[in-house]
C-alpha atoms as a PDB file:
ATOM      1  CA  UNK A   1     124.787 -46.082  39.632  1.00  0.00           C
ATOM      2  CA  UNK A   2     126.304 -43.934  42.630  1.00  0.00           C
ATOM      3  CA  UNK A   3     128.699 -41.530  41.581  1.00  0.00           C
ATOM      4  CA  UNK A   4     131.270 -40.345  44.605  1.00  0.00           C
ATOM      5  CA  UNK A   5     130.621 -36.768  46.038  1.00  0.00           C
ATOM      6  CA  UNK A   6     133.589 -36.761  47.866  1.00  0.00           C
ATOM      7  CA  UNK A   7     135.128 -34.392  45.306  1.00  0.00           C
ATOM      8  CA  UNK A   8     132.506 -32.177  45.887  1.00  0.00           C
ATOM      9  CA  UNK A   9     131.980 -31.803  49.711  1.00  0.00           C
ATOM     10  CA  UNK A  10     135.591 -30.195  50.247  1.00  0.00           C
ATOM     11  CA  UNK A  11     134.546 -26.469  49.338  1.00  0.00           C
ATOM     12  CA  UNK A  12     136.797 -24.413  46.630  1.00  0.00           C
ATOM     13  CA  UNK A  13     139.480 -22.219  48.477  1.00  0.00           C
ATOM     14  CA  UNK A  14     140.313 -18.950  46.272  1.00  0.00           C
ATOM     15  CA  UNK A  15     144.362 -18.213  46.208  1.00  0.00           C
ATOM     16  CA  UNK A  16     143.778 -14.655  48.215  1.00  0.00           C
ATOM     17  CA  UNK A  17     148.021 -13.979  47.904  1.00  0.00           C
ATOM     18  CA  UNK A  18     148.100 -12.492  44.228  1.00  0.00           C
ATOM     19  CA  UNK A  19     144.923 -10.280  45.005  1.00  0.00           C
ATOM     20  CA  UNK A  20     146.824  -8.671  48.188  1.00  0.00           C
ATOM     21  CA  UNK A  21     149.719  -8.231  45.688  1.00  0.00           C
ATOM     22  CA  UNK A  22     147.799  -6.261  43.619  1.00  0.00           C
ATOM     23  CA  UNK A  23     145.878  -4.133  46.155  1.00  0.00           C
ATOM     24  CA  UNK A  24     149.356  -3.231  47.994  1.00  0.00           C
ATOM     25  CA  UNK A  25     150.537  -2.269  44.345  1.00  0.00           C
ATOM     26  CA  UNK A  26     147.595  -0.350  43.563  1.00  0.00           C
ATOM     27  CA  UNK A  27     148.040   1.968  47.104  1.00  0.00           C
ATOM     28  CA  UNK A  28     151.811   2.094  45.901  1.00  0.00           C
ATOM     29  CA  UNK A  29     150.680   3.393  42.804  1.00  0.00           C
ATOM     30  CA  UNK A  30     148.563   6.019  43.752  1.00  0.00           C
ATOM     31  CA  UNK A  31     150.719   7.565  47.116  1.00  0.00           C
ATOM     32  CA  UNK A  32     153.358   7.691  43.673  1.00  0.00           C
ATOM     33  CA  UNK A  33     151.178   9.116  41.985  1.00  0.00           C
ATOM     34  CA  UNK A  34     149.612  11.812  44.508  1.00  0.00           C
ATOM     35  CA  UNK A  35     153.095  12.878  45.201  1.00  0.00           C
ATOM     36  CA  UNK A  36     154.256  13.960  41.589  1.00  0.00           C
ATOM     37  CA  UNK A  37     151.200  15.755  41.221  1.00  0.00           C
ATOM     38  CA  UNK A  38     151.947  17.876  44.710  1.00  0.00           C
ATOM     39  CA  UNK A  39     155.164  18.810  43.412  1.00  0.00           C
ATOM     40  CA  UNK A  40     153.533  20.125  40.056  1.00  0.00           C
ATOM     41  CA  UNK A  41     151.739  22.193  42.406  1.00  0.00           C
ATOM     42  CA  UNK A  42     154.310  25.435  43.347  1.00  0.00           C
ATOM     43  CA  UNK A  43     153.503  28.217  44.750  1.00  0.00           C
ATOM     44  CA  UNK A  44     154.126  31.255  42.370  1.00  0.00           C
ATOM     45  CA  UNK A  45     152.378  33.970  41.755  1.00  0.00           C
ATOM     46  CA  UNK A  46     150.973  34.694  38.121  1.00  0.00           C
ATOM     47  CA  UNK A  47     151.082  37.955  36.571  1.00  0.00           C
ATOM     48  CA  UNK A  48     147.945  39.485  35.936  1.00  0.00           C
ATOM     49  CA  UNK A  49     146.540  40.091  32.414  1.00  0.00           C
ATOM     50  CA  UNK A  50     144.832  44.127  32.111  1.00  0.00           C
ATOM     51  CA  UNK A  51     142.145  44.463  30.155  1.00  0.00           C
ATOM     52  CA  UNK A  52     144.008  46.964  28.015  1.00  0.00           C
ATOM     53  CA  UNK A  53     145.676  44.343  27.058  1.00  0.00           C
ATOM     54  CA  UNK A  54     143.164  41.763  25.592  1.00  0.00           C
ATOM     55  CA  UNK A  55     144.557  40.447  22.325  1.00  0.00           C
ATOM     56  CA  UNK A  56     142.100  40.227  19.779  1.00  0.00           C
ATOM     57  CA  UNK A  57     142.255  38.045  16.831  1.00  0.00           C
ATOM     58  CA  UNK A  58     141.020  38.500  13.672  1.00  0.00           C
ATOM     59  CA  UNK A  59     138.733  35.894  11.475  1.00  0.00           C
ATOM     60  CA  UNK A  60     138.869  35.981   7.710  1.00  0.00           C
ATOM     61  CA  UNK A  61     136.967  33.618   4.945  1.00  0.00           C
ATOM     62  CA  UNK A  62     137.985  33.624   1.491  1.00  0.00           C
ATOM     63  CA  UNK A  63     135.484  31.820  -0.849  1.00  0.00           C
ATOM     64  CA  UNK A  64     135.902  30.820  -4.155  1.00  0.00           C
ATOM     65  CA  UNK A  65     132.628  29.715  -5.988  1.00  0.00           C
ATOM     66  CA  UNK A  66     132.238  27.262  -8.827  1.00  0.00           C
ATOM     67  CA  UNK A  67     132.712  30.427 -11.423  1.00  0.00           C
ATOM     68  CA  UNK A  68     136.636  30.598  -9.533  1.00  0.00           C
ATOM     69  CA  UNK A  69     135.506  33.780  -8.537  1.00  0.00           C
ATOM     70  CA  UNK A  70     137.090  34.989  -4.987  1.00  0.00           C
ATOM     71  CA  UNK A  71     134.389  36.340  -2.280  1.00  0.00           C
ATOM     72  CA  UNK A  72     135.300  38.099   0.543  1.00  0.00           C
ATOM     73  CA  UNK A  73     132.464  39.316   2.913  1.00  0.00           C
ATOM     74  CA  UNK A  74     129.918  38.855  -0.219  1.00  0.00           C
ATOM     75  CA  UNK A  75     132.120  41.046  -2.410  1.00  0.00           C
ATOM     76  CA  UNK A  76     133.559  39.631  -5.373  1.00  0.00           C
ATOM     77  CA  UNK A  77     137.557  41.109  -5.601  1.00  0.00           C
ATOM     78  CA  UNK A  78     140.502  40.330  -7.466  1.00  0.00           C
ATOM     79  CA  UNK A  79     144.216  39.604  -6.095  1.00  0.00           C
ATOM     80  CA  UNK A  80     145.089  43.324  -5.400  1.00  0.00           C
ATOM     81  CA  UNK A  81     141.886  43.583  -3.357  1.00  0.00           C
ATOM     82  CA  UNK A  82     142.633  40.605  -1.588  1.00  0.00           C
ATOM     83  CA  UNK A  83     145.658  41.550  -0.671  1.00  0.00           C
ATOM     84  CA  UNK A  84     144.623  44.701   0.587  1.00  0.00           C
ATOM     85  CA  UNK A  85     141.835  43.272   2.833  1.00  0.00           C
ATOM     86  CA  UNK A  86     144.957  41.147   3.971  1.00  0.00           C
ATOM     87  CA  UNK A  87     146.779  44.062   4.872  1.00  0.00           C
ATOM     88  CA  UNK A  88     143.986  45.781   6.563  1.00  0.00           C
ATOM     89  CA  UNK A  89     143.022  42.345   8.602  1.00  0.00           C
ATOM     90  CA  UNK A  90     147.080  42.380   9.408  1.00  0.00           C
ATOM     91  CA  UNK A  91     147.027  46.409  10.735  1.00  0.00           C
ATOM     92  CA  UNK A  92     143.595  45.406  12.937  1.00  0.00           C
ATOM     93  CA  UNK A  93     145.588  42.566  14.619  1.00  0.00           C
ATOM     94  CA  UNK A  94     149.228  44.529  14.989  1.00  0.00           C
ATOM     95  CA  UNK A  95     151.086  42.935  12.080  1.00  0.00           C
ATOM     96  CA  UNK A  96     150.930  39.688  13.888  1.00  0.00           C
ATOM     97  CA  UNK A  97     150.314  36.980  11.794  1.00  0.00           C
ATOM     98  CA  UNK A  98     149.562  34.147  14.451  1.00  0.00           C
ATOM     99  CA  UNK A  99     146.452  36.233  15.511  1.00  0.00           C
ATOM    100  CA  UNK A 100     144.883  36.133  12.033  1.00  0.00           C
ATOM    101  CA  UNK A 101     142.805  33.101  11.550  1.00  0.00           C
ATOM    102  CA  UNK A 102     142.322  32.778   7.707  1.00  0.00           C
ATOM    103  CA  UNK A 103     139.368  30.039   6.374  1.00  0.00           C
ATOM    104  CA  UNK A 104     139.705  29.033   2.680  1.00  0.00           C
ATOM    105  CA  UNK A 105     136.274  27.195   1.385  1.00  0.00           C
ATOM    106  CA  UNK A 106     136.579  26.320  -2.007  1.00  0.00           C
ATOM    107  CA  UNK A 107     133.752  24.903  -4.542  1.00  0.00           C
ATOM    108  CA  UNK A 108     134.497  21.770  -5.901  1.00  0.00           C
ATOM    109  CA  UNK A 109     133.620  22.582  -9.396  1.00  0.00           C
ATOM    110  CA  UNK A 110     136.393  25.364  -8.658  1.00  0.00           C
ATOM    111  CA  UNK A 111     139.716  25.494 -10.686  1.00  0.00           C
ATOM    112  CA  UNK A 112     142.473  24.609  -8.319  1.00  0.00           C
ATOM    113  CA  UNK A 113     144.076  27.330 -10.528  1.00  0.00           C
ATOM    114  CA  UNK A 114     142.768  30.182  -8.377  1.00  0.00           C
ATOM    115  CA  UNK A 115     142.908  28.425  -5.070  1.00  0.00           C
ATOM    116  CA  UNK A 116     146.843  28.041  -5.435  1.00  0.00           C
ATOM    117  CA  UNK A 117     146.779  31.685  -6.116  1.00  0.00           C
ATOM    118  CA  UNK A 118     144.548  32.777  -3.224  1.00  0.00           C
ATOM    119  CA  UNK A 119     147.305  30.272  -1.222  1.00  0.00           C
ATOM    120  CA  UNK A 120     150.364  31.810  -2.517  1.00  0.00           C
ATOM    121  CA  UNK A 121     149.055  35.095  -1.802  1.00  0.00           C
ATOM    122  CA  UNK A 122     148.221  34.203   1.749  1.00  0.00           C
ATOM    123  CA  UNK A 123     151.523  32.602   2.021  1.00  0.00           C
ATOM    124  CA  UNK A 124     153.303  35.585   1.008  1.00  0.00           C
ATOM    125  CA  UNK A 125     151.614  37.715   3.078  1.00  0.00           C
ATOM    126  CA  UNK A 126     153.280  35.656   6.131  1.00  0.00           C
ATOM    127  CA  UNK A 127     149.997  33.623   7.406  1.00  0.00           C
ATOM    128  CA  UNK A 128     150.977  30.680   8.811  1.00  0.00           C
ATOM    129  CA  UNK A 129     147.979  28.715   9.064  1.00  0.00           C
ATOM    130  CA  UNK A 130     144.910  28.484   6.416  1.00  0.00           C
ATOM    131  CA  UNK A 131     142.067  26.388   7.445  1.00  0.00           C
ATOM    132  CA  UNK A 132     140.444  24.867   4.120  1.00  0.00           C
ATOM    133  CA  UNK A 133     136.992  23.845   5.072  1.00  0.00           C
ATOM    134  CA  UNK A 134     135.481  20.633   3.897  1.00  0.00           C
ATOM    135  CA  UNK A 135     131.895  19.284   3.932  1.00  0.00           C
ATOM    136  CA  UNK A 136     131.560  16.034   6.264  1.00  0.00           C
ATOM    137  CA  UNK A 137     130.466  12.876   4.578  1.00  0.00           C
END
C-alpha cells in the first residue's frame, strides 16, 4: 500500500498576526504602566525625624496558667495590680494607647472566667488591640 505524502511535503505556516498583537499590547502596557509610576514619583521634601523624638512602644504579656492565675513578668497579681502595671506601661509610652502592644496567652485548661476579666480590664483601660497567642498545629 502507498499512502500519499502530498499532505505532508507543504510545511506548517504559524499565524504570526495574533502574536504581533500581543507583543504591541504588551509595549502598550508597560510605557502605561512606566508612566503612572513617574507621576507617583514627586519631588517633595520629607521632614526629618530627630532622634529626640523616637517613639518607643511598649510590650506587655499577660499569662494566665491552668490554676487561672494571672502572671505578669513571673509575678503572680490580682486585678488591682494589673491594672496598675497597665497604668505604669500607659505613663512609659505617654498615655498613648496605640503604642502599647498587649499579648494575652492563656492555658487551655484556664477558666475563660478570668480571661474575660483580664479582657475587660484591658478594654477599659483604652487598649485597642490584644494579641491572644495560640500554639500552631
Amino acid at each position: 500500500m502507498r499512502f500519499n505524502n502530498a499532505k505532508q511535503s507543504r510545511p506548517m505556516q504559524l499565524n504570526m498576526t495574533s502574536m504581533i498583537d500581543i507583543v504591541f499590547l504588551l509595549i502598550i502596557f508597560f510605557m502605561i504602566v512606566s508612566q503612572i509610576s513617574e507621576t507617583n514619583k514627586e519631588q517633595i521634601e520629607l521632614p526629618a525625624l530627630s532622634a529626640e523624638l523616637e517613639q518607643q512602644s511598649a510590650k506587655m504579656t499577660v499569662n494566665i496558667n491552668a490554676d487561672s492565675e494571672v502572671i505578669v513578668s513571673g509575678e503572680s497579681i490580682g486585678t488591682n495590680q494589673l491594672q496598675a502595671m497597665i497604668s505604669q506601661e500607659l505613663a512609659e509610652v505617654d498615655g498613648n494607647t496605640n503604642r502599647l502592644f498587649v499579648t494575652l496567652r492563656v492555658d487551655r485548661n484556664a477558666l475563660t472566667d478570668r480571661a474575660n476579666e483580664v479582657m475587660r480590664i484591658l478594654n477599659g483601660a483604652g487598649i485597642p488591640g490584644v494579641r491572644v497567642a495560640v500554639a500552631a498545629p
